[in-house]
C-alpha atoms as a PDB file:
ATOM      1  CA  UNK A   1       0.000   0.000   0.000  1.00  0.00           C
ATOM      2  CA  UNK A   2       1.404   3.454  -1.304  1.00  0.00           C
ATOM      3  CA  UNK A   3       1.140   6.184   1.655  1.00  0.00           C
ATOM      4  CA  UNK A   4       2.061   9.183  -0.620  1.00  0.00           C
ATOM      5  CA  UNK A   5      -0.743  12.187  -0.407  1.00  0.00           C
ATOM      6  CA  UNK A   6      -1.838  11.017  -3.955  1.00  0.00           C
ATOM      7  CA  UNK A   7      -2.823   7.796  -2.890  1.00  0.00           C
ATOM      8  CA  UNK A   8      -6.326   8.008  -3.520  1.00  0.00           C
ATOM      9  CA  UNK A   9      -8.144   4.273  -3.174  1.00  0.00           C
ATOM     10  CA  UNK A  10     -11.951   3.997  -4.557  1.00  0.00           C
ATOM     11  CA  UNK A  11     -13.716   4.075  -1.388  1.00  0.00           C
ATOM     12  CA  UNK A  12     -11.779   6.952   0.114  1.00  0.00           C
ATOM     13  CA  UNK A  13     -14.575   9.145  -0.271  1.00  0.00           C
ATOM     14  CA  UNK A  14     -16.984   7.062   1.189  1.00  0.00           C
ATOM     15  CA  UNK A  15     -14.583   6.068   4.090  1.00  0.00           C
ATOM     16  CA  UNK A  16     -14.212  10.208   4.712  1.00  0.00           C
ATOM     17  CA  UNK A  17     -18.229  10.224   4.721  1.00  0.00           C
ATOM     18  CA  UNK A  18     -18.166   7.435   7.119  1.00  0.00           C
ATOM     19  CA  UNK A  19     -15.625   8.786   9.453  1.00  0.00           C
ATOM     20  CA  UNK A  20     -17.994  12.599   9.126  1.00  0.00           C
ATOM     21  CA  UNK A  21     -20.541  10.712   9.983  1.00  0.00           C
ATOM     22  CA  UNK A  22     -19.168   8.871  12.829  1.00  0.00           C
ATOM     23  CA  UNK A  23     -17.553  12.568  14.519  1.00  0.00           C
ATOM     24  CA  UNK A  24     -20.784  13.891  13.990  1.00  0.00           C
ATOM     25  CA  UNK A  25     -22.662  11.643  16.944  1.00  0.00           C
ATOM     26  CA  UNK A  26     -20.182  12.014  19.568  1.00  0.00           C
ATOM     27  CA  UNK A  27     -23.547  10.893  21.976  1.00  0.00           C
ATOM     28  CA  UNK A  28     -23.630   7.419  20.440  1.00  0.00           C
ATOM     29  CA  UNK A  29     -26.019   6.302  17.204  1.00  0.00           C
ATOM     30  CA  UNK A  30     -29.513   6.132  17.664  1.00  0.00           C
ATOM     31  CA  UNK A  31     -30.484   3.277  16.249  1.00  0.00           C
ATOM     32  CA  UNK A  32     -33.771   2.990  15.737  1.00  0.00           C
ATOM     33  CA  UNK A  33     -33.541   5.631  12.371  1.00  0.00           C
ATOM     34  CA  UNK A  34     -30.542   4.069  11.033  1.00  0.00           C
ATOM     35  CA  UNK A  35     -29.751   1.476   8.111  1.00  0.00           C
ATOM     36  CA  UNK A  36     -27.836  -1.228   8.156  1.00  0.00           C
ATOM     37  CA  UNK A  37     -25.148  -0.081   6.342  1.00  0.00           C
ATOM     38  CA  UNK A  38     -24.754   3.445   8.603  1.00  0.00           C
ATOM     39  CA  UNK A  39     -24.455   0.817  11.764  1.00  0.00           C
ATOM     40  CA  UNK A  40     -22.074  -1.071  10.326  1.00  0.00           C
ATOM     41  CA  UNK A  41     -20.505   2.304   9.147  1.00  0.00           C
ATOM     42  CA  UNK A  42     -20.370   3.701  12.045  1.00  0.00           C
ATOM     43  CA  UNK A  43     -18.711   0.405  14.045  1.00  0.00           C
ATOM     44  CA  UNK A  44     -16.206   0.060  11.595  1.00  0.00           C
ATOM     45  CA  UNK A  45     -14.910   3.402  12.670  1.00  0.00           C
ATOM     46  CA  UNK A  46     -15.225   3.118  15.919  1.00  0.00           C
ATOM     47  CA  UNK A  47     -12.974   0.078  16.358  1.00  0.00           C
ATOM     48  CA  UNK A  48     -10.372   2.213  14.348  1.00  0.00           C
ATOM     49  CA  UNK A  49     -10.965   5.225  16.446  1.00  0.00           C
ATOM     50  CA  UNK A  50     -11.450   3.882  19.761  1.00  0.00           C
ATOM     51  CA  UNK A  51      -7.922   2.585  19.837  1.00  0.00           C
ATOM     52  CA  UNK A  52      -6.138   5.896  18.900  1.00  0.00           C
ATOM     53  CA  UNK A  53      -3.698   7.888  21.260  1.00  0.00           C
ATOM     54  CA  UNK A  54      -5.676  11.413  22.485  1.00  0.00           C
ATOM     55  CA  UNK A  55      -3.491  13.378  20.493  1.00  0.00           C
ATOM     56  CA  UNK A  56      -4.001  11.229  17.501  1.00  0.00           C
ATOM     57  CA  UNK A  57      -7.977  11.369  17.858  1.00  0.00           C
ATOM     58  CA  UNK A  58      -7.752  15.444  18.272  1.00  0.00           C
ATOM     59  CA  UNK A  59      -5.731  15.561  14.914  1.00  0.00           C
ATOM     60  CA  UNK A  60      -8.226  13.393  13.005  1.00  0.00           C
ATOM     61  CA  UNK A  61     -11.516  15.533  14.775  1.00  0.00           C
ATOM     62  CA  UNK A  62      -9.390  18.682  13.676  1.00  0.00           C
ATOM     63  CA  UNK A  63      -9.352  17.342   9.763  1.00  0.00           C
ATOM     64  CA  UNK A  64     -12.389  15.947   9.645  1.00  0.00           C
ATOM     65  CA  UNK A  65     -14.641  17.876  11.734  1.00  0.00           C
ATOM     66  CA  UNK A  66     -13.977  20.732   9.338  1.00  0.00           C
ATOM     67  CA  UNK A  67     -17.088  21.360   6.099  1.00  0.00           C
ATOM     68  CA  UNK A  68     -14.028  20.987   3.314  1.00  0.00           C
ATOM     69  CA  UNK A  69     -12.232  18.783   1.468  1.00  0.00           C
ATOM     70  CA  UNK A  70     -10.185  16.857   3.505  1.00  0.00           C
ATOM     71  CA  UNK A  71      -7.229  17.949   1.194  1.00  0.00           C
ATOM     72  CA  UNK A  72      -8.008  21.377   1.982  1.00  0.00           C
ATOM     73  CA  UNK A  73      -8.682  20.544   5.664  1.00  0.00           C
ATOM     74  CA  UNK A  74      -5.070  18.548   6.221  1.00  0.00           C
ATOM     75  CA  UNK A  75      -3.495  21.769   4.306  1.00  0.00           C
ATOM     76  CA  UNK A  76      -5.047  23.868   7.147  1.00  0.00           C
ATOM     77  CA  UNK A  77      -4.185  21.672  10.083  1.00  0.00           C
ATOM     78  CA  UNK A  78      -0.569  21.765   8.964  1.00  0.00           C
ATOM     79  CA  UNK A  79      -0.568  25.429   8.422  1.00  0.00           C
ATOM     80  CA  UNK A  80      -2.028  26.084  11.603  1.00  0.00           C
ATOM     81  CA  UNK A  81       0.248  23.300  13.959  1.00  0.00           C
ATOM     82  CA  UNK A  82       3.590  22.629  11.796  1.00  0.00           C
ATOM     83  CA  UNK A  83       3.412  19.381  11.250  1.00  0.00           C
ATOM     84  CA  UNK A  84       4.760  17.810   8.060  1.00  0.00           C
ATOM     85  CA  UNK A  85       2.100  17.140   5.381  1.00  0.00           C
ATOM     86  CA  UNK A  86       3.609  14.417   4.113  1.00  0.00           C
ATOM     87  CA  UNK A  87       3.287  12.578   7.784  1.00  0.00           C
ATOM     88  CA  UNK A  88      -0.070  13.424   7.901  1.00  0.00           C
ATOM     89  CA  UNK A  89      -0.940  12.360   4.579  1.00  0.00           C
ATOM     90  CA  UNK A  90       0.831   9.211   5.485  1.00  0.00           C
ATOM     91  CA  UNK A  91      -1.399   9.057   8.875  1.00  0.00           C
ATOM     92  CA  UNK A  92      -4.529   9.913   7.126  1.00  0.00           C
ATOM     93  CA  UNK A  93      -4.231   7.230   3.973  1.00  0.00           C
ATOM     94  CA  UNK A  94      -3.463   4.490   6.709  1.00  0.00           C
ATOM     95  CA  UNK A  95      -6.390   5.632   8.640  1.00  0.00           C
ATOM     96  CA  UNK A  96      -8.791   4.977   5.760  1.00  0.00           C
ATOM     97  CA  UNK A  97      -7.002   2.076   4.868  1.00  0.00           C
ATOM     98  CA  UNK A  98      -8.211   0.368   8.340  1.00  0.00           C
ATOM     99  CA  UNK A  99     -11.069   1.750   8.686  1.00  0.00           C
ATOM    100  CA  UNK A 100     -12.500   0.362   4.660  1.00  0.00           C
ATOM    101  CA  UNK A 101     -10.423  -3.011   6.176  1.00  0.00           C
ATOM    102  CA  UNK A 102     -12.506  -3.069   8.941  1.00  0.00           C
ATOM    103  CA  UNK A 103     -15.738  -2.338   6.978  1.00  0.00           C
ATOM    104  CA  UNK A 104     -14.833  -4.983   4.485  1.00  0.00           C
ATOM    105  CA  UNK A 105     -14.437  -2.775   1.574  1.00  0.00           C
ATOM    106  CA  UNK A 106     -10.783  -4.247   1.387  1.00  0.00           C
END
């Protein structure tokens, strides 16, 4: 698996919706008005998320909590703390790698 920032797999975009959707109920999922598919969405990231260092799980909030392209949001985030984008790229690419792994896109 290539880590480079151009990496770009075919479910990255729906393994950025998934992780969106998972930051956006930091209360749990109600499950009584949700598929399937957003259950098992939203477990998949969990058991990738749930297992991250603090400072790991901040970074990823800080990228993806953001309402823009996560390219645009990773350009921020290393503007704004000084961390190497290439790192982060690296980070990021693994991140959806597990978490489409865990889903069973992979």
């Amino acid at each position: 698996m290539s880590k480079d920032r151009k990496t770009k797999y075919c479910f990255t975009e729906y393994v950025n919706h998934m992780i969106r959707f998972y930051l956006s109920t930091p209360n749990g999922l109600k499950l009584k008005d949700k598929s399937g598919a957003s259950i098992a969405n939203w477990m998949a990231v969990q058991r990738v998320l749930y297992k991250l260092p603090e400072e790991e799980l901040e970074m990823v909030r800080k990228i993806y909590a953001a309402q823009k392209a996560v390219p645009v949001s990773v350009d921020q985030y290393c503007k704004d703390t000084g961390e190497d984008p290439e790192k982060v790229w690296a980070y990021i690419v693994k991140l959806n790698y597990k978490v489409a792994r865990y889903r069973g896109l992979v």
